[in-house]
N, C-alpha and C. Protein backbone atom coordinates (compact mmCIF):
# COMPACT_ATOMS: atom_id res chain seq x y z
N UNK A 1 10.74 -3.63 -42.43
CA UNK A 1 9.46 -3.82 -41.77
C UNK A 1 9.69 -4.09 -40.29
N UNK A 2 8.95 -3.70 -39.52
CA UNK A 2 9.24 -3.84 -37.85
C UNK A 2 7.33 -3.81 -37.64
N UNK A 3 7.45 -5.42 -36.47
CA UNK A 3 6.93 -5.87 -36.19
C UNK A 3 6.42 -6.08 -34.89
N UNK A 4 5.56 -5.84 -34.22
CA UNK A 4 5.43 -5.71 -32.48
C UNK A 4 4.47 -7.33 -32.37
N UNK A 5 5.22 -8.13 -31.69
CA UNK A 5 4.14 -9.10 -30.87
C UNK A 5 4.11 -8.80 -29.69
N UNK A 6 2.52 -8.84 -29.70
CA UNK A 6 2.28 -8.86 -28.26
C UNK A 6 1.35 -9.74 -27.48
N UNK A 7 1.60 -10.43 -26.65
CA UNK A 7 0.87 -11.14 -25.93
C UNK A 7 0.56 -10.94 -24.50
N UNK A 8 -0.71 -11.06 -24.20
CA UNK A 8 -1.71 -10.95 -23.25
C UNK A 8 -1.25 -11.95 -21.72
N UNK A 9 -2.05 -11.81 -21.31
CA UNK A 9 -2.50 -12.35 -19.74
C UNK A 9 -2.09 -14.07 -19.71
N UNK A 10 -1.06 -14.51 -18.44
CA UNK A 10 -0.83 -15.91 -18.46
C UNK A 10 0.18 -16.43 -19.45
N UNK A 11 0.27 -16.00 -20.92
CA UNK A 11 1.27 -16.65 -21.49
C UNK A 11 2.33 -16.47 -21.21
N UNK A 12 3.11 -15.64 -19.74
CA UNK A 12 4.23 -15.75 -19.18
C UNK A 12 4.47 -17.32 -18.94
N UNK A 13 3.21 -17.78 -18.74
CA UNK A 13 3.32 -19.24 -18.36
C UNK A 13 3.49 -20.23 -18.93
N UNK A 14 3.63 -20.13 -20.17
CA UNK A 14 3.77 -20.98 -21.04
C UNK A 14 4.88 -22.00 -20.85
N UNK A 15 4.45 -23.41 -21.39
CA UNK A 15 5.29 -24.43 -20.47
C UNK A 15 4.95 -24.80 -18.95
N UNK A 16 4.08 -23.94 -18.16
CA UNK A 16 4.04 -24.56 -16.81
C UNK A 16 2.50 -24.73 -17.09
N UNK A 17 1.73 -24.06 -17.57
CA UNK A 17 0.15 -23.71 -17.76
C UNK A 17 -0.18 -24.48 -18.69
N UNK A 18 -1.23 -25.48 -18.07
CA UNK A 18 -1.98 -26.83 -19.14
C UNK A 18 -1.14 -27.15 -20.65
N UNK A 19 -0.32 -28.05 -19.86
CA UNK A 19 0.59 -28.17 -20.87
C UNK A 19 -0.43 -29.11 -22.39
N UNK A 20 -0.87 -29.65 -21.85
CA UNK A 20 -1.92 -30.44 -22.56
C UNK A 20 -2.74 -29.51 -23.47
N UNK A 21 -2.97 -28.47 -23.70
CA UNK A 21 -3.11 -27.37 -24.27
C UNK A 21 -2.03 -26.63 -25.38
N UNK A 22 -1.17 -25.92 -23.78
CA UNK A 22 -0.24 -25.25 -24.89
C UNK A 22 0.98 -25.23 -25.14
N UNK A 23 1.16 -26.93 -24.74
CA UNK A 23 2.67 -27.59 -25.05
C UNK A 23 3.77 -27.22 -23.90
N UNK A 24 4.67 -27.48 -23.89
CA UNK A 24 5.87 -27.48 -23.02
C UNK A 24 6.50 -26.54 -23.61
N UNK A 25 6.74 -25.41 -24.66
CA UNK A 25 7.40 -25.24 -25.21
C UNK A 25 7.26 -23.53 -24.14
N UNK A 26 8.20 -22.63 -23.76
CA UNK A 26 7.89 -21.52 -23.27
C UNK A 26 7.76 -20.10 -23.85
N UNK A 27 7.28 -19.25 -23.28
CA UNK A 27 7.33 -17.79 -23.94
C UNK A 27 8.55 -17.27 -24.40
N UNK A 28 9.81 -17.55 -23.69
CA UNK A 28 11.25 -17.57 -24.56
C UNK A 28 11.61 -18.07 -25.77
N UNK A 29 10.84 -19.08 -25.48
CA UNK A 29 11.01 -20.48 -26.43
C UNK A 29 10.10 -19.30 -27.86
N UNK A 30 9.27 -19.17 -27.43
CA UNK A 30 8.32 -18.66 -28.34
C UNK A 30 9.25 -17.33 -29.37
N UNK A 31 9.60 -16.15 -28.09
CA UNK A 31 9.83 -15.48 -29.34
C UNK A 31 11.48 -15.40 -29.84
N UNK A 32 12.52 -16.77 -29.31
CA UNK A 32 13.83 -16.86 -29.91
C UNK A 32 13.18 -17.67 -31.67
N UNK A 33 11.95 -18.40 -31.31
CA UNK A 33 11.80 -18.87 -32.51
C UNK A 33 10.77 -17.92 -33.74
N UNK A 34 10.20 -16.64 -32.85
CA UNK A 34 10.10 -15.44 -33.77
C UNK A 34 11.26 -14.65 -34.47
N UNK A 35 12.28 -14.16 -33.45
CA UNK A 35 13.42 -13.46 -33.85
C UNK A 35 13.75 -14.13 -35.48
N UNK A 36 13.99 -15.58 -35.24
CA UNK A 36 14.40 -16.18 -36.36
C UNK A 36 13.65 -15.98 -37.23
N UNK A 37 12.14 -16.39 -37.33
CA UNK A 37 11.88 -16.15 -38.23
C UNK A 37 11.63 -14.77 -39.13
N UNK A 38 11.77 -13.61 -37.81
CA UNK A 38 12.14 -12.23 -38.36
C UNK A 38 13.58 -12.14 -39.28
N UNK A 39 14.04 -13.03 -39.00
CA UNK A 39 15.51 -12.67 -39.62
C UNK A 39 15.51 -13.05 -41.13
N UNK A 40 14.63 -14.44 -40.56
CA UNK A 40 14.59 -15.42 -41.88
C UNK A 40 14.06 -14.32 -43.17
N UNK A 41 12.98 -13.52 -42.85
CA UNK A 41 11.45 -12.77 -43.51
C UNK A 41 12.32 -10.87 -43.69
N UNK A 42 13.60 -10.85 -43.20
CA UNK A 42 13.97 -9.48 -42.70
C UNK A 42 12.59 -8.78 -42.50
N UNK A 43 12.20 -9.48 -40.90
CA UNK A 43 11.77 -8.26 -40.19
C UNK A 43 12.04 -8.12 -39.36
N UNK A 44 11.95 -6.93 -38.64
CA UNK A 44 12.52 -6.58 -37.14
C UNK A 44 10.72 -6.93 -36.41
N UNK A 45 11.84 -7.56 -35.22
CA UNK A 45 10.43 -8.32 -33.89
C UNK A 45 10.72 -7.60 -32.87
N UNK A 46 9.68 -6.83 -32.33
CA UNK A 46 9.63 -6.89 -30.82
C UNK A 46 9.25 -7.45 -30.39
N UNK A 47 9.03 -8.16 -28.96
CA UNK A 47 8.02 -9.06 -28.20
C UNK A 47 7.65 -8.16 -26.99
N UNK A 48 6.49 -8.15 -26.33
CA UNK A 48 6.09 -7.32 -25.24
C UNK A 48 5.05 -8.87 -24.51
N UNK A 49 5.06 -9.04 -23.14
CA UNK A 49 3.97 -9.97 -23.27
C UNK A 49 3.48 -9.00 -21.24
N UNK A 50 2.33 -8.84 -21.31
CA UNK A 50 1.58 -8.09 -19.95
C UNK A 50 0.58 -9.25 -19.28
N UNK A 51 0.44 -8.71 -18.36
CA UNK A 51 -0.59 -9.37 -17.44
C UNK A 51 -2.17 -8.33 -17.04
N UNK A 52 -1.81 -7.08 -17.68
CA UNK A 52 -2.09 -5.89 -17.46
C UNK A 52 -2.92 -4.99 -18.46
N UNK A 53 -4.27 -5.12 -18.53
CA UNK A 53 -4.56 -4.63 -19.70
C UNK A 53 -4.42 -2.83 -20.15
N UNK A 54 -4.26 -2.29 -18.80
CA UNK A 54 -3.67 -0.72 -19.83
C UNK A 54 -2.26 -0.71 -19.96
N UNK A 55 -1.37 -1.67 -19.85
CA UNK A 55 0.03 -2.10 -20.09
C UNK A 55 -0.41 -2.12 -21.69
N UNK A 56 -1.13 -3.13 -21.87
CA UNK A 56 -1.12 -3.48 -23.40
C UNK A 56 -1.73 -2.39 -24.19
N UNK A 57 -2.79 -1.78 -23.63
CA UNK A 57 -3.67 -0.55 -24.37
C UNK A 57 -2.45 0.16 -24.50
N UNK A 58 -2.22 0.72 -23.68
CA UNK A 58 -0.35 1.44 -23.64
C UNK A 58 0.34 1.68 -24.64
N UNK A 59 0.30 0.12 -24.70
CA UNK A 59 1.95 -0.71 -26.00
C UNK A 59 0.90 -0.81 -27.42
N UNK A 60 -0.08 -0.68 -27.54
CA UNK A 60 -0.94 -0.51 -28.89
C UNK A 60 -0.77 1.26 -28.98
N UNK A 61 -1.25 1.84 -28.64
CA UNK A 61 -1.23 3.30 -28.77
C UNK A 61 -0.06 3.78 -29.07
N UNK A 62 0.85 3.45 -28.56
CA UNK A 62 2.90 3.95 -28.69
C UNK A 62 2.96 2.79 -29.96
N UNK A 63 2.09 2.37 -30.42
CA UNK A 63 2.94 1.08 -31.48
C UNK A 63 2.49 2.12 -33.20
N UNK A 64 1.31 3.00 -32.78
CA UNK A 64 1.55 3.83 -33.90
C UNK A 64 2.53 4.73 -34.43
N UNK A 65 2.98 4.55 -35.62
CA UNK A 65 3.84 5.03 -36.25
C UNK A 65 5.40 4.30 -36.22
N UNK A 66 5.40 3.93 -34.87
CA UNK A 66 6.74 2.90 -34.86
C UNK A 66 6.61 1.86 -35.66
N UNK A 67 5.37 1.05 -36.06
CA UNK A 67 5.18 -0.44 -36.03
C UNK A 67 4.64 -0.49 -37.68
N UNK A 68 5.10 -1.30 -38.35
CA UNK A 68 4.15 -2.01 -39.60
C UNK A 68 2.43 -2.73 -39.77
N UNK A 69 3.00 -3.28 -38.32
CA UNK A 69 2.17 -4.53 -37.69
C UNK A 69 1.78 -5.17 -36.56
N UNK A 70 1.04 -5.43 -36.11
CA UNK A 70 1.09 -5.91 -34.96
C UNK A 70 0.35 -7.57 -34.80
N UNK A 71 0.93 -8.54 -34.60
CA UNK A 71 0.78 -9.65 -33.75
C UNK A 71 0.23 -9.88 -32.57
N UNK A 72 -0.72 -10.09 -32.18
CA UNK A 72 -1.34 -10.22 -31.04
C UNK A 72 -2.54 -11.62 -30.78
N UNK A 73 -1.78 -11.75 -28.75
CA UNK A 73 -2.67 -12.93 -28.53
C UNK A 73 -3.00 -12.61 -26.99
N UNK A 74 -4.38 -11.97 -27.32
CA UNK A 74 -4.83 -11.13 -26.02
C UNK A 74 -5.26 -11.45 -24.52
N UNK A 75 -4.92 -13.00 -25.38
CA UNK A 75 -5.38 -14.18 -23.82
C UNK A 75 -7.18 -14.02 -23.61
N UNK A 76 -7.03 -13.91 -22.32
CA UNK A 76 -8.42 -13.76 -22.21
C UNK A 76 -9.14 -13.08 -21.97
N UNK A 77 -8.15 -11.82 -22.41
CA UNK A 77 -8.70 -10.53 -22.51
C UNK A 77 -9.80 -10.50 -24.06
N UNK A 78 -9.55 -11.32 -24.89
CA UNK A 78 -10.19 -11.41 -26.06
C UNK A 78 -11.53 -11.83 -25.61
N UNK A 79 -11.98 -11.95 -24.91
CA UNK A 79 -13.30 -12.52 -24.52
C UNK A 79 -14.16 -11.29 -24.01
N UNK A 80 -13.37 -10.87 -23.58
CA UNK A 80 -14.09 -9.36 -22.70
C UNK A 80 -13.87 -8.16 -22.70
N UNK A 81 -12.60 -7.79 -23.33
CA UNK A 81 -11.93 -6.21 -22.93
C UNK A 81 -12.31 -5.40 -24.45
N UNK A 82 -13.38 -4.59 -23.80
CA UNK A 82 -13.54 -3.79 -24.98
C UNK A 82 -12.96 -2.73 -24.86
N UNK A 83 -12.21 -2.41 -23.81
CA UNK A 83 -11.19 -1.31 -24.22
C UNK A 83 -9.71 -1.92 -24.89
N UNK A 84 -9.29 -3.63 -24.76
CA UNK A 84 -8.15 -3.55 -25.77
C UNK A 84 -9.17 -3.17 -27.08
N UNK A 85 -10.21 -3.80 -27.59
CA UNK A 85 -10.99 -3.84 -28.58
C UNK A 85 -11.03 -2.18 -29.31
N UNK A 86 -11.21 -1.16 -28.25
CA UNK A 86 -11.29 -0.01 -28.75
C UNK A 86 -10.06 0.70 -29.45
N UNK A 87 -9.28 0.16 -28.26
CA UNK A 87 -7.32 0.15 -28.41
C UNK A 87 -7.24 0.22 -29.73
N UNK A 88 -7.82 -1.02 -30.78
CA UNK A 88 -6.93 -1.67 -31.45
C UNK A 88 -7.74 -1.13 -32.51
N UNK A 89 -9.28 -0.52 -32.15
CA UNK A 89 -9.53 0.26 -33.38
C UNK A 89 -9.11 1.76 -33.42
N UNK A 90 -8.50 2.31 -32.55
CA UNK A 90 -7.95 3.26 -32.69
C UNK A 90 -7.02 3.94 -33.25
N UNK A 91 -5.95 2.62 -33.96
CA UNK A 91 -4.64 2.82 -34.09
C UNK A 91 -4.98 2.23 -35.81
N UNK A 92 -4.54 2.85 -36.60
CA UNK A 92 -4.33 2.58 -38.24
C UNK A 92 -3.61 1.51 -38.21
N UNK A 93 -2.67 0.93 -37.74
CA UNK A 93 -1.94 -0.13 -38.38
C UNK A 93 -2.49 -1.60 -38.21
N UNK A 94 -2.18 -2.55 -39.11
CA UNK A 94 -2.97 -3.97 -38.86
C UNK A 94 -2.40 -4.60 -37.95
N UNK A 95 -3.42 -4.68 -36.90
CA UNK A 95 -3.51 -6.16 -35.96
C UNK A 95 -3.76 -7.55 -36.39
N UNK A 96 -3.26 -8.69 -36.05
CA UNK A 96 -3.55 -9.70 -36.53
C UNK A 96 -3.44 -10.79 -34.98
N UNK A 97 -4.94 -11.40 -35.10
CA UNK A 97 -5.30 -12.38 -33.52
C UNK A 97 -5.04 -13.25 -33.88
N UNK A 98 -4.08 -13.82 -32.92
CA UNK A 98 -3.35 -15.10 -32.99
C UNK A 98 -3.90 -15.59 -31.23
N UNK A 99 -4.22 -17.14 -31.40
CA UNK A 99 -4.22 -18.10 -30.36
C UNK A 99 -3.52 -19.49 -30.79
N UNK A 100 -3.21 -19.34 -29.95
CA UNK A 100 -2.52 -20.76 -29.78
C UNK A 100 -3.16 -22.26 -29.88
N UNK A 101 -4.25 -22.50 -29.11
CA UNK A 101 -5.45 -23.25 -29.17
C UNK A 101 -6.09 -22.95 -30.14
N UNK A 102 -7.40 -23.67 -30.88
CA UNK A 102 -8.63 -23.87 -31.06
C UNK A 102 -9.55 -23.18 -30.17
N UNK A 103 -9.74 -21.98 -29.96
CA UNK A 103 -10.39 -21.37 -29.12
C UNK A 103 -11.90 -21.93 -28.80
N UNK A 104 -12.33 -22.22 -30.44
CA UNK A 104 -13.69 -22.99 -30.56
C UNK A 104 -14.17 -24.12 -30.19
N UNK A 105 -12.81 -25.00 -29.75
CA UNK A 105 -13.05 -26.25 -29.19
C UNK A 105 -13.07 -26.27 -27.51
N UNK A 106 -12.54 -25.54 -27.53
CA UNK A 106 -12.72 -24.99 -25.65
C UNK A 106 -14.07 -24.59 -25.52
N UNK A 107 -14.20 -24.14 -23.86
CA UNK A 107 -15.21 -23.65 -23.00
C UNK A 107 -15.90 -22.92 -23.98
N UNK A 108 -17.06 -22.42 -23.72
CA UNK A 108 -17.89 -21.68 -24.23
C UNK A 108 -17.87 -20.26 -24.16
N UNK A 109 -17.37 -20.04 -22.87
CA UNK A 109 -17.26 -18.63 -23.37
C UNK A 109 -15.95 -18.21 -24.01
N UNK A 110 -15.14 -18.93 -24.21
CA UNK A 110 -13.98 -18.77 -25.18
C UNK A 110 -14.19 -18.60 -26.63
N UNK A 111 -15.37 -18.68 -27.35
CA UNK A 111 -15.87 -18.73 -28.55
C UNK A 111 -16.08 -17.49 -29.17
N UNK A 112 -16.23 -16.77 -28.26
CA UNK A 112 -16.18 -15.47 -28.37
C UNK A 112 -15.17 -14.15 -28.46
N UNK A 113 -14.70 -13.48 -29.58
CA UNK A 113 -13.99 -12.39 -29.70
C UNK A 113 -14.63 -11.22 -29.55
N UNK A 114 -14.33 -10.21 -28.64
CA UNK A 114 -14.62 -9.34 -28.93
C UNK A 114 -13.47 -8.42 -29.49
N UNK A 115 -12.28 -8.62 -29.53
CA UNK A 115 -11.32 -7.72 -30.22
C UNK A 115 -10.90 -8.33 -31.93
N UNK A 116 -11.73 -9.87 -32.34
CA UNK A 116 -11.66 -10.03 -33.44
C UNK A 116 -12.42 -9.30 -34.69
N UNK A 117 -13.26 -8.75 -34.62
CA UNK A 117 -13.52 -7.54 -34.89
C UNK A 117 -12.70 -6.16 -35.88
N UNK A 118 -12.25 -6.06 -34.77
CA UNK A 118 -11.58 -5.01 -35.49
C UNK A 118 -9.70 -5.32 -35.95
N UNK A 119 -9.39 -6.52 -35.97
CA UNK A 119 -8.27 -6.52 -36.36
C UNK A 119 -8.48 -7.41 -38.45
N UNK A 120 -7.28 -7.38 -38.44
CA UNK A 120 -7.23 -7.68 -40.07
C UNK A 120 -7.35 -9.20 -40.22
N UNK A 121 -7.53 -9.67 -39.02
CA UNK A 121 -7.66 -11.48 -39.49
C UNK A 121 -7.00 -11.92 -38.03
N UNK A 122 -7.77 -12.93 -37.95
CA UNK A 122 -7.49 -14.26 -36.31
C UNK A 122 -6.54 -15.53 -36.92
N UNK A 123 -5.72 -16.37 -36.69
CA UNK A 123 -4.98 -17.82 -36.74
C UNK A 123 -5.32 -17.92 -35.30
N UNK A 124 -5.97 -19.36 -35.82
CA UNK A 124 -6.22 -19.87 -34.33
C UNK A 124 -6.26 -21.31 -34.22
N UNK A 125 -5.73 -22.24 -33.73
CA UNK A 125 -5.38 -23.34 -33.33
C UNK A 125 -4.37 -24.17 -33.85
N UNK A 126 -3.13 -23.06 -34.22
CA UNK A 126 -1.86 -23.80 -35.11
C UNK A 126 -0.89 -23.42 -34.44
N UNK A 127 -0.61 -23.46 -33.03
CA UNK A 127 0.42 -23.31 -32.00
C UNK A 127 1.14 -22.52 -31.93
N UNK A 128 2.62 -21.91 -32.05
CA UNK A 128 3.35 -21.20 -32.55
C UNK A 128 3.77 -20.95 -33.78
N UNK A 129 3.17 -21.84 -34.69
CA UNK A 129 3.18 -21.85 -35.79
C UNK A 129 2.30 -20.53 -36.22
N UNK A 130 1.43 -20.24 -35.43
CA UNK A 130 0.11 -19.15 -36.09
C UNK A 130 1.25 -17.77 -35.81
N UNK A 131 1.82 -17.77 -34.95
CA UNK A 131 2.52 -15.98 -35.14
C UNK A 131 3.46 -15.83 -36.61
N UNK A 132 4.04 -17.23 -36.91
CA UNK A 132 4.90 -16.96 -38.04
C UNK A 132 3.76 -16.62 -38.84
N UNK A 133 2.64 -17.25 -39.15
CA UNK A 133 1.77 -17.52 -40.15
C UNK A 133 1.11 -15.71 -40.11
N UNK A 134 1.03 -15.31 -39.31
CA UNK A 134 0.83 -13.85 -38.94
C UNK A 134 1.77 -12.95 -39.53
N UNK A 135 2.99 -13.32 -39.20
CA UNK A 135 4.04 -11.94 -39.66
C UNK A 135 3.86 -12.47 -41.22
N UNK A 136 4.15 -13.71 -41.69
CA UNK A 136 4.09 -13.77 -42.88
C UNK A 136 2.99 -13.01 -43.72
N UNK A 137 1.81 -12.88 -43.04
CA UNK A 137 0.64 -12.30 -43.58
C UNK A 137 0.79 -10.39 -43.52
N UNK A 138 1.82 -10.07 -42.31
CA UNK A 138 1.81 -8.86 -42.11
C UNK A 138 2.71 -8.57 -43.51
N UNK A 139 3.59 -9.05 -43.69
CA UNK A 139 4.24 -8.69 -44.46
C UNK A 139 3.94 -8.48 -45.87
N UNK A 140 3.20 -9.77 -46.29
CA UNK A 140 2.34 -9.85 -47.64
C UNK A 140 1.39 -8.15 -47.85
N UNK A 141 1.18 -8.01 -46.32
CA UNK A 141 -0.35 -7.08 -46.33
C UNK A 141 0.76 -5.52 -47.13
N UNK A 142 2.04 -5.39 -46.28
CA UNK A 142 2.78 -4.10 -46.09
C UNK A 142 3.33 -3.80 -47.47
N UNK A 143 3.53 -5.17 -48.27
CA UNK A 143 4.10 -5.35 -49.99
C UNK A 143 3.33 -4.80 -50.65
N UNK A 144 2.37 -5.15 -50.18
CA UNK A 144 0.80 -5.16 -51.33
C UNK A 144 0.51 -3.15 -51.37
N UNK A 145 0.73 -2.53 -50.44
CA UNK A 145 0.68 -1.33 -50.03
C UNK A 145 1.50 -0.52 -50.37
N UNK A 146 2.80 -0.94 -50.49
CA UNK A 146 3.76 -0.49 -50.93
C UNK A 146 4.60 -0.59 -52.75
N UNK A 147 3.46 -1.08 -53.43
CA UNK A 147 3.59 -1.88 -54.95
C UNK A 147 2.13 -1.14 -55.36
């Protein structure tokens, strides 16, 4: 199984950006503790993380046929970009929205998905914990398909 995470706008920053939010821990930090758990789960991880939303439309479109799955945390592009939104209904394979936060306990216009929608399911306010909780789910989804 091979797995694409991808993350959105700012989480380069992770660790310097409201730590009070989204911990000290960094985007390295983040996906040396994916790899593992790819290893743990035998799956293969990519990580991609943009600032750039036809970077990411991009890396969704090329992720067909390469990918099982996809992991994604669109930043705050999830609030507004209906072209990742279109992106992600374009492509057959399951997306799964991951945030880091409680999106719902934040600002108000953070409450809002527009790319939740069309993916196979959101984790949202269980830290880095939600991408494992994601591949684990990708994987369940790819068994179930394959049985």
């Amino acid at each position: 199984m091979h797995v694409l995470i991808l993350n959105g706008p700012n989480l380069n920053r992770l660790g310097l950006r409201e730590p009070a939010i989204y911990g000290h821990q960094t985007i390295q930090d983040l996906e040396q503790q994916l790899m593992k758990c790819g290893e743990t789960l035998d799956v293969e991880i990519d990580c991609f993380q943009s600032n750039h939303e036809g970077e990411i439309i991009d890396r969704l479109h090329s992720a067909e046929g390469k990918y099982d799955g996809i992991v994604m945390n669109p930043g705050a592009f999830t609030h507004y970009s209906y072209a990742i939104r279109d992106a992600i209904a374009s492509i057959s394979i399951p997306v799964l929205e991951v945030h880091i936060s409680n999106i719902h306990k934040r600002e108000e216009f953070r409450h809002t998905s527009v790319t939740a929608p069309v993916t196979a399911g959101q984790i949202i306010g269980l830290g880095f914990h939600g991408y494992e909780l994601a591949i684990q789910a990708l994987k369940k989804m790819k068994e179930g398909e394959d049985s």
